[in-house]
N, C-alpha and C. Protein backbone atom coordinates (compact mmCIF):
# COMPACT_ATOMS: atom_id res chain seq x y z
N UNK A 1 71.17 -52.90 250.73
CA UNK A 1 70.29 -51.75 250.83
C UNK A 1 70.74 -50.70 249.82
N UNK A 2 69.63 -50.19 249.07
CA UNK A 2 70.09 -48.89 247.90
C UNK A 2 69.81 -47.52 249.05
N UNK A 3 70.90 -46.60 248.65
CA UNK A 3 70.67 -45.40 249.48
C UNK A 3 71.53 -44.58 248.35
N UNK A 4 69.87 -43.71 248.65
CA UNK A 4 69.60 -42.62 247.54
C UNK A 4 69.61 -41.25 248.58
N UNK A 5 70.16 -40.13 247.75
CA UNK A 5 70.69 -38.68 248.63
C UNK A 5 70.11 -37.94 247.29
N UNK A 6 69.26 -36.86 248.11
CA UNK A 6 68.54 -35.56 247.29
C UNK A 6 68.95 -34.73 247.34
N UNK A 7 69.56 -33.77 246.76
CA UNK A 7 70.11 -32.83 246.98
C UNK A 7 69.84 -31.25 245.96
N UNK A 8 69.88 -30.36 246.97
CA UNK A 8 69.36 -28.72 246.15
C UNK A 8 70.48 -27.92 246.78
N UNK A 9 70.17 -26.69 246.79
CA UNK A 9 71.26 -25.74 247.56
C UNK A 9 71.41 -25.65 248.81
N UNK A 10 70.34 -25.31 249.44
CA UNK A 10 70.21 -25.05 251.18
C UNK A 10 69.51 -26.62 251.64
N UNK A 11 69.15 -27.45 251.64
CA UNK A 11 68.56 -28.48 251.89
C UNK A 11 67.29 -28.01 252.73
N UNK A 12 66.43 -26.89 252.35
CA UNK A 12 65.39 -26.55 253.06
C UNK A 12 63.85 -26.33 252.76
N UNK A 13 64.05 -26.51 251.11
CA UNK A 13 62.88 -26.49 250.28
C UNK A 13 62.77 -27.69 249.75
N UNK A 14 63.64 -27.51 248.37
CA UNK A 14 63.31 -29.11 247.47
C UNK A 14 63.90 -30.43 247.91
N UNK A 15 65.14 -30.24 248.56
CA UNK A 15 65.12 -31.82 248.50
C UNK A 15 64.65 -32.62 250.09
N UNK A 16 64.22 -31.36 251.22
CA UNK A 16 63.82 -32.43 251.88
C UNK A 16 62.11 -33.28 251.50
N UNK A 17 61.60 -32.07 250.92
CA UNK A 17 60.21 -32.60 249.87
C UNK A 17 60.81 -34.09 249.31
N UNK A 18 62.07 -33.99 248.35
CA UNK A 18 62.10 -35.01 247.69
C UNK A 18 62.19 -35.91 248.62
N UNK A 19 62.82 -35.62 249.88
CA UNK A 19 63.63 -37.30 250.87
C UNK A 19 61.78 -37.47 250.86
N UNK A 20 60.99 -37.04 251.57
CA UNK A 20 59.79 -37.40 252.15
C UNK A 20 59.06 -38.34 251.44
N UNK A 21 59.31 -37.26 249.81
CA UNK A 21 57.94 -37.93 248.88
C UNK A 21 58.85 -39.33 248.71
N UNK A 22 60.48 -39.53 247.83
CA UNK A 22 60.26 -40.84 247.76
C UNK A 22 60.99 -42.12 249.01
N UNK A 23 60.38 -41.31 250.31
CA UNK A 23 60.50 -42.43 251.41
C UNK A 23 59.28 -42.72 251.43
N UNK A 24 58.21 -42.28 251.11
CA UNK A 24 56.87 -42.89 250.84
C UNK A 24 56.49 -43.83 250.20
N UNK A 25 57.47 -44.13 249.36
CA UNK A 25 56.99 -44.50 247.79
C UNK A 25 58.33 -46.09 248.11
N UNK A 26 58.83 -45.75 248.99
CA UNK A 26 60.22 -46.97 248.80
C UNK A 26 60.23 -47.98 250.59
N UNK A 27 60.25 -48.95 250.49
CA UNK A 27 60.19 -49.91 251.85
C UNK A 27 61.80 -49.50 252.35
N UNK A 28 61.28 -49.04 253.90
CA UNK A 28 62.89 -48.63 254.41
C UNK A 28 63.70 -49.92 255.14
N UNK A 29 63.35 -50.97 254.49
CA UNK A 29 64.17 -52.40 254.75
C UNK A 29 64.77 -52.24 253.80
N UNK A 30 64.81 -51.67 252.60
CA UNK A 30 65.70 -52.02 251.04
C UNK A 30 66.22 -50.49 250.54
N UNK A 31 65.37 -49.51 251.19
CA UNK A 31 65.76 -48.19 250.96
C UNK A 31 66.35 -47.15 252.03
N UNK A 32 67.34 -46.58 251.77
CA UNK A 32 67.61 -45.55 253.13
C UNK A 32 67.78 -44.41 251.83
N UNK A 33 66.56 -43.03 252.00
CA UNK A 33 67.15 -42.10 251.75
C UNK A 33 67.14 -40.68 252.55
N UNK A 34 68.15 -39.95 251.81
CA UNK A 34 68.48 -38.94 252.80
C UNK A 34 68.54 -37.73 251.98
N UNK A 35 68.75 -36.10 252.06
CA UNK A 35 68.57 -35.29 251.44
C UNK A 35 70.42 -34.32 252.41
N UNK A 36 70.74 -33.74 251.43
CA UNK A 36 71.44 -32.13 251.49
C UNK A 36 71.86 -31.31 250.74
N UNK A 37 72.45 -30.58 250.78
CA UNK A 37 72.60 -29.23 250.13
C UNK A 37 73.49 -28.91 249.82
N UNK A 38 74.45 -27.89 248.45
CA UNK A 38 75.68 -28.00 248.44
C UNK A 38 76.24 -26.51 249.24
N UNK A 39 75.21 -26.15 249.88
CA UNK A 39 75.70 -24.92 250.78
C UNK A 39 75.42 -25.16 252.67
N UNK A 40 76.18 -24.72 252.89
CA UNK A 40 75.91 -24.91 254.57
C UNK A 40 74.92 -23.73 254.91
N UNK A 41 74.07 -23.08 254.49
CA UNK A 41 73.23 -21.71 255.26
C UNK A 41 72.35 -22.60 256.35
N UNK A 42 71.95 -23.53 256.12
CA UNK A 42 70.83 -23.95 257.49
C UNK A 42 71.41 -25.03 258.05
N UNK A 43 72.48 -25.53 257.78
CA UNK A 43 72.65 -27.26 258.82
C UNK A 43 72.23 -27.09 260.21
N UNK A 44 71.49 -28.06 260.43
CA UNK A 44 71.19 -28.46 261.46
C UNK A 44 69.41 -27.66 262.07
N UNK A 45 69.00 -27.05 260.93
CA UNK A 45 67.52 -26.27 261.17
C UNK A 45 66.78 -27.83 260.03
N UNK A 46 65.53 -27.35 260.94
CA UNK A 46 64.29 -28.19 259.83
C UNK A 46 63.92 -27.78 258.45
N UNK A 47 63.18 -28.30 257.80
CA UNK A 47 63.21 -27.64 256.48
C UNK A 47 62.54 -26.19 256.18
N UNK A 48 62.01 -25.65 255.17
CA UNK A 48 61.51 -24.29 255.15
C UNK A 48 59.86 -24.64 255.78
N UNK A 49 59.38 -23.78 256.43
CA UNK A 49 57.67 -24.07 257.06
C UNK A 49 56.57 -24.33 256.03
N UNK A 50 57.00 -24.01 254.80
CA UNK A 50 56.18 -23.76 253.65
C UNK A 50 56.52 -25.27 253.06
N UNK A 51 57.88 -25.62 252.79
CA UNK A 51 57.54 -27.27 252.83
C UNK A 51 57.40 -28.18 253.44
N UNK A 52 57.32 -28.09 254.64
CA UNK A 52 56.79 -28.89 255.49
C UNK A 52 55.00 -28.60 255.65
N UNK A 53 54.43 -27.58 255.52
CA UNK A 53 53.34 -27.21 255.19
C UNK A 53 52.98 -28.16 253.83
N UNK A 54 53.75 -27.70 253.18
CA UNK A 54 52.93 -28.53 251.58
C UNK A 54 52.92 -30.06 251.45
N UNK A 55 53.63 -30.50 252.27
CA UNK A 55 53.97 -32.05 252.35
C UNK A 55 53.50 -32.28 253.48
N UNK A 56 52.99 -31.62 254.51
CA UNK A 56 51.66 -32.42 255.57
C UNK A 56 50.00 -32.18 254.83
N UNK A 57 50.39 -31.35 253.66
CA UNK A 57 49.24 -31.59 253.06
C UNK A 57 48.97 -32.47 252.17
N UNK A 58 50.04 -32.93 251.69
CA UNK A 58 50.25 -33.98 250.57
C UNK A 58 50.09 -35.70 251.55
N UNK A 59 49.96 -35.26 252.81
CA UNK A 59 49.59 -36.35 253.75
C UNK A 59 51.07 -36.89 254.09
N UNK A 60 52.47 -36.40 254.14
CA UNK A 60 53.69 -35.98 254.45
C UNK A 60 54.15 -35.58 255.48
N UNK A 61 55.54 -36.04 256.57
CA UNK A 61 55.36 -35.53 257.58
C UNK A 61 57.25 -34.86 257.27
N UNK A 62 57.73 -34.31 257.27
CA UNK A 62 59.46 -34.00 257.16
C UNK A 62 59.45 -32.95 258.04
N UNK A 63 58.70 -32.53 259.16
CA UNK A 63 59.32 -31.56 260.09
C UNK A 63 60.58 -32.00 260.82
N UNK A 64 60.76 -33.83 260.76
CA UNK A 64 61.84 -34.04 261.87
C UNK A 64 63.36 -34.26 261.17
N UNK A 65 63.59 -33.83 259.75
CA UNK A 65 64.24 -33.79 258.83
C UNK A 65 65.19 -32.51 259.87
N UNK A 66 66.45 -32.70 259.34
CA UNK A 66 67.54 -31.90 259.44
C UNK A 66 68.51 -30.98 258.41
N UNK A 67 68.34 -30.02 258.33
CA UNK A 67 69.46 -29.60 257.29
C UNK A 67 70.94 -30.16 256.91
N UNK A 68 71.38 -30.36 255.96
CA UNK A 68 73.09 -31.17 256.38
C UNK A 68 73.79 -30.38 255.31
N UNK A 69 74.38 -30.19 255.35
CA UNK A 69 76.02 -29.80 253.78
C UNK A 69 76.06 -31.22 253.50
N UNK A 70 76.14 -31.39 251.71
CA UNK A 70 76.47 -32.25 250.75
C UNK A 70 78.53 -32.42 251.43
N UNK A 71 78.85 -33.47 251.73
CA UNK A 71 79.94 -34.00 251.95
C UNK A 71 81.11 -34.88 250.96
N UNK A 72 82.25 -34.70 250.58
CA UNK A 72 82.61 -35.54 249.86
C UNK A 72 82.39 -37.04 249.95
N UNK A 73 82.22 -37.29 251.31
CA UNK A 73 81.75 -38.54 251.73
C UNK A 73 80.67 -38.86 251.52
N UNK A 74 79.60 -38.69 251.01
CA UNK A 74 78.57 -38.90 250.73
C UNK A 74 78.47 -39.51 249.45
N UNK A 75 80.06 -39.79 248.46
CA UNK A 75 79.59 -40.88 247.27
C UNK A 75 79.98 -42.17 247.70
N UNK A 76 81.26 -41.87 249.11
CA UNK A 76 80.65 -43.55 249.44
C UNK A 76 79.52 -44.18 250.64
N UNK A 77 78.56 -43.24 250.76
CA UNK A 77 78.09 -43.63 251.40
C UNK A 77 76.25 -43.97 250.64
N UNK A 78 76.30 -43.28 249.32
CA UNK A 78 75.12 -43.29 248.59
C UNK A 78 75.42 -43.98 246.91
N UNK A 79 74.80 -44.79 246.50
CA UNK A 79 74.48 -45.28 245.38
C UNK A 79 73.74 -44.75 244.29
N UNK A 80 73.19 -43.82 244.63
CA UNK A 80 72.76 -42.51 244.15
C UNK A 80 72.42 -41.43 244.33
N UNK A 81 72.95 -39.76 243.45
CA UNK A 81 72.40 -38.41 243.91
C UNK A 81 71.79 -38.24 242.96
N UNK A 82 70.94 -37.49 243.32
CA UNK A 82 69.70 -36.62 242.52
C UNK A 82 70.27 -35.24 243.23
N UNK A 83 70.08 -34.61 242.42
CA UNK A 83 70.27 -33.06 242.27
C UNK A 83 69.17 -31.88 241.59
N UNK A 84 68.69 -31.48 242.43
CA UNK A 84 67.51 -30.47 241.71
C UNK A 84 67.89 -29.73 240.96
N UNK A 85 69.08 -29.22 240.09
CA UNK A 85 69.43 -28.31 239.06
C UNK A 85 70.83 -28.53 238.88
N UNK A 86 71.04 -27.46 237.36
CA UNK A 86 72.82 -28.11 236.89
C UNK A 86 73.45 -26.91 237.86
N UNK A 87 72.73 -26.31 238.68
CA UNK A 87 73.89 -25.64 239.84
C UNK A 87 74.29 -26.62 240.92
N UNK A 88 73.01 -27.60 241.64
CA UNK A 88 73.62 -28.78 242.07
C UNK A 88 74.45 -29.07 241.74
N UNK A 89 73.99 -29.88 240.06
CA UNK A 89 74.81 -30.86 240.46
C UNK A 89 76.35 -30.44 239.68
N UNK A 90 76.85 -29.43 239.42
CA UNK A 90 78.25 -28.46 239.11
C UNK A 90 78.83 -28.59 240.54
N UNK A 91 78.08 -28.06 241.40
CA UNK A 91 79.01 -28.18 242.82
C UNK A 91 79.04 -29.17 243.35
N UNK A 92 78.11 -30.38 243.02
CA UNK A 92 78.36 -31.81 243.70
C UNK A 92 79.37 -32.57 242.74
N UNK A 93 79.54 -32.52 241.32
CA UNK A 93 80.46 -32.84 240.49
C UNK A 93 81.87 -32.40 240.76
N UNK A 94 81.85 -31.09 240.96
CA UNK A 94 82.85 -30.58 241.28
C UNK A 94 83.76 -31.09 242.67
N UNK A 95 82.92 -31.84 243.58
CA UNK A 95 83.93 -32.95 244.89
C UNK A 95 84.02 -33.68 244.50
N UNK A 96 83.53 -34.44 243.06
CA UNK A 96 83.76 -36.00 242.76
C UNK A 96 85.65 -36.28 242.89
N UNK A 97 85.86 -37.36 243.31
CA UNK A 97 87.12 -37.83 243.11
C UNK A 97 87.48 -38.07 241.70
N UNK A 98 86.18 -38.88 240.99
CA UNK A 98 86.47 -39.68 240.19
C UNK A 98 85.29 -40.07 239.35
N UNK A 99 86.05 -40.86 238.13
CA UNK A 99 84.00 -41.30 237.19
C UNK A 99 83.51 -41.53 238.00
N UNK A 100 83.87 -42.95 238.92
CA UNK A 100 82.65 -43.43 239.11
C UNK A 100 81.50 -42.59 240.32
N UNK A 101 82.64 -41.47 241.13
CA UNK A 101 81.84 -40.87 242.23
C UNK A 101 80.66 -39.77 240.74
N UNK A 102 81.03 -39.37 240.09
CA UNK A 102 80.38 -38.58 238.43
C UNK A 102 79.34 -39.77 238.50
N UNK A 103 79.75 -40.84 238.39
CA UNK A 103 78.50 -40.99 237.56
C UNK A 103 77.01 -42.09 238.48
N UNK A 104 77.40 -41.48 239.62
CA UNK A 104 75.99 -41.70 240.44
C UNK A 104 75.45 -40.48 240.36
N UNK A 105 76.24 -39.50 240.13
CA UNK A 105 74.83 -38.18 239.87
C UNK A 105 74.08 -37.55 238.96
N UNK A 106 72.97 -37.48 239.26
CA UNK A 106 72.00 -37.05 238.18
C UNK A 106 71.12 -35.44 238.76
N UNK A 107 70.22 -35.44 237.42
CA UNK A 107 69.16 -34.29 237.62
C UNK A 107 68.18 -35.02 237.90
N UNK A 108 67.18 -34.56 238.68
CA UNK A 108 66.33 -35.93 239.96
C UNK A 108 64.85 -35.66 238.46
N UNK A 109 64.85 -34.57 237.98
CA UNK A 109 63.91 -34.39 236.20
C UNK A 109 64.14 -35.12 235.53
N UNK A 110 65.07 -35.97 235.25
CA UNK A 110 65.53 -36.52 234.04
C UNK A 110 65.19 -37.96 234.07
N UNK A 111 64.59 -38.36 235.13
CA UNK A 111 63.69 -39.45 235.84
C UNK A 111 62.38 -39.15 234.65
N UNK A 112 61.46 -38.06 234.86
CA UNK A 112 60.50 -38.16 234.44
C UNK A 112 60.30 -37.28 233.20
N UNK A 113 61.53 -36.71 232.80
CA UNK A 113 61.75 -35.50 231.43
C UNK A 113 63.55 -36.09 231.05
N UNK A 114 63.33 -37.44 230.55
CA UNK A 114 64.77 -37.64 230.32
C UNK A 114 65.09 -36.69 229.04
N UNK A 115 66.68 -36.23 229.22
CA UNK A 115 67.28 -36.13 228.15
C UNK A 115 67.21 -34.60 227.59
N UNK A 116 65.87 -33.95 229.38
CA UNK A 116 65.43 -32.27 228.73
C UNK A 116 66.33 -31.50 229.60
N UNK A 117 67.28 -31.87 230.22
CA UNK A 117 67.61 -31.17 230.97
C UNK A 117 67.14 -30.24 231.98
N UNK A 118 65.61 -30.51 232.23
CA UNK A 118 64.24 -29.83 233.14
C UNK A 118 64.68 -29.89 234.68
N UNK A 119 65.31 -28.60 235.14
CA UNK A 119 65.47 -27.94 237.03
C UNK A 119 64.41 -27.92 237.31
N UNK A 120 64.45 -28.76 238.88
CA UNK A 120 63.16 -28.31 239.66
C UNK A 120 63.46 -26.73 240.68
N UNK A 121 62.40 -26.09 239.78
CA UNK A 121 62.96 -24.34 240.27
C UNK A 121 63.05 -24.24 241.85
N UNK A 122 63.41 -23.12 242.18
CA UNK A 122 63.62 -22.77 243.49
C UNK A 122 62.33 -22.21 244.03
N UNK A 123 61.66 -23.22 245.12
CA UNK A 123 60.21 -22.13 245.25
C UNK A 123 60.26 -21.11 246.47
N UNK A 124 61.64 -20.71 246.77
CA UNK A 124 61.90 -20.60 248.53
C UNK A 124 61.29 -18.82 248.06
N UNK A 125 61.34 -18.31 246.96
CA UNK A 125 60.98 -16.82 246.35
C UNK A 125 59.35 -16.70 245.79
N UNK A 126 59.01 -18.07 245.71
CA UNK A 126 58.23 -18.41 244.44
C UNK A 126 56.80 -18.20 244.98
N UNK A 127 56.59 -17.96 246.56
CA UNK A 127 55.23 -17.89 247.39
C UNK A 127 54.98 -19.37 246.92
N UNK A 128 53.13 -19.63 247.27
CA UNK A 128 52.82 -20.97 248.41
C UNK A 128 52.67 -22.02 246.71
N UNK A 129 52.21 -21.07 245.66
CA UNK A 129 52.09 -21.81 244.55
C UNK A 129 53.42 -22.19 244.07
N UNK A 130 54.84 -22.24 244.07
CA UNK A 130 56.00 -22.54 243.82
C UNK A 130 55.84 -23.63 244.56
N UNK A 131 55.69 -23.97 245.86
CA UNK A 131 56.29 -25.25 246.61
C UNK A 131 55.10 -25.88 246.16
N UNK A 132 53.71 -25.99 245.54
CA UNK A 132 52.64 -26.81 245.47
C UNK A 132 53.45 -27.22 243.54
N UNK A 133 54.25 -26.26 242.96
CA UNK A 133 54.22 -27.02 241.70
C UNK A 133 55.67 -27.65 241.98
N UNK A 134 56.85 -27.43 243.08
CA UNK A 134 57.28 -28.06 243.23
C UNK A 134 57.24 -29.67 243.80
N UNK A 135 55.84 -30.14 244.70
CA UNK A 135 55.89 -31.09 245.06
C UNK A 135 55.72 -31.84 243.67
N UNK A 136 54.87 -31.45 243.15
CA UNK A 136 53.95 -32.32 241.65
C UNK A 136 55.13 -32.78 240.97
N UNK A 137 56.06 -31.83 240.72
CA UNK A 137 57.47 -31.87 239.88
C UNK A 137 58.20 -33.27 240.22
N UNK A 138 58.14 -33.18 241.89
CA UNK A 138 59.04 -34.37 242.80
C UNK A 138 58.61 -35.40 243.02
N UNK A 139 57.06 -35.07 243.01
CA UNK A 139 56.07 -36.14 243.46
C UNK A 139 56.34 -37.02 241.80
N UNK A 140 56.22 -36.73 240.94
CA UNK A 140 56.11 -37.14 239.48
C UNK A 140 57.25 -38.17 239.28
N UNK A 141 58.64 -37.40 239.41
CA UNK A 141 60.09 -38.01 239.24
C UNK A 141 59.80 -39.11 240.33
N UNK A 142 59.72 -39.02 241.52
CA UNK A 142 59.68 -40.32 242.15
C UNK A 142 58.63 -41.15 242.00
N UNK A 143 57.70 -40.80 241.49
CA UNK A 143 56.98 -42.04 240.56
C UNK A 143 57.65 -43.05 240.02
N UNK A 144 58.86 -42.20 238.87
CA UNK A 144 59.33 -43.00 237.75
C UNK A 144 60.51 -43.74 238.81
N UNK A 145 61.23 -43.13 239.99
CA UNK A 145 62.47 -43.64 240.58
C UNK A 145 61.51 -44.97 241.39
N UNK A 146 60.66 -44.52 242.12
CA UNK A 146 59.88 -46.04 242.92
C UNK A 146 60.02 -47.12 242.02
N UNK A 147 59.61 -47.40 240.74
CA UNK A 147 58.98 -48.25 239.41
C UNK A 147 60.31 -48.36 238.76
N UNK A 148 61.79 -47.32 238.88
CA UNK A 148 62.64 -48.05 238.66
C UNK A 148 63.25 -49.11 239.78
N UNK A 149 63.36 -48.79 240.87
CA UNK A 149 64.00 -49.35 242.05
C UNK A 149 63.14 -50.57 242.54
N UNK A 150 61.74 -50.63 242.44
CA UNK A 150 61.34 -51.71 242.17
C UNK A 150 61.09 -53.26 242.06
């Protein structure tokens, strides 16, 4: 089984969007993914109402999603991170033990904007049009991650 971990700051906007959109997109016999954050402000709350709003509109359900803190344990327990920005992934780099825990992590953009170094912004400030150009952003990258994993 591949198990893929999304990860942003608070785990309450972008990456539980991301767990949703690409558990849609991936058979959960071959896929387990999961989403957190490299800050503890919400563990254990649901995600923000505004993404769970935008992703039951996107025909999406992540209200039963949980907040979690990014864990050092979490590079052996995932085969890959995605990280919504180089503030991610600085503080998820920054617990690596080692290369190889380095080099399962990525920018979850660089899926569908390789090589631009392109953050999926923070829409938690951004009002209702931030989380609608954030799904497109996530929805897009896991296009290219479904069609790699494949």
């Amino acid at each position: 089984m591949t198990r893929i971990l999304m990860v942003c700051l608070g785990n309450i906007c972008r990456s539980p969007l991301a767990e949703g959109i690409l558990r849609s997109k991936l058979t959960s016999d071959k896929f387990f993914v999961d989403s957190a954050g490299t800050a503890g402000y919400h563990i254990g709350n649901a995600p923000d109402p505004r993404s769970i709003a935008i992703a039951n509109h996107y025909g999406l359900d992540i209200s039963t999603q949980k907040c979690r803190q990014f864990t050092v344990s979490d590079f052996d327990l995932f085969d890959h991170i995605f990280v919504m920005d180089v503030s991610n992934y600085s503080n998820v780099v920054e617990l690596a033990r080692n290369s190889k825990d380095i080099s399962k992590v990525s920018l979850i953009l660089d899926q569908s904007f390789p090589n631009e170094q392109r953050e999926v912004p923070d829409p938690y400030y951004g009002g209702e049009k931030g989380f609608d150009n954030v799904y497109h952003l996530l929805n897009h990258a896991c296009d290219y991650l479904s069609k790699r994993f494949l």
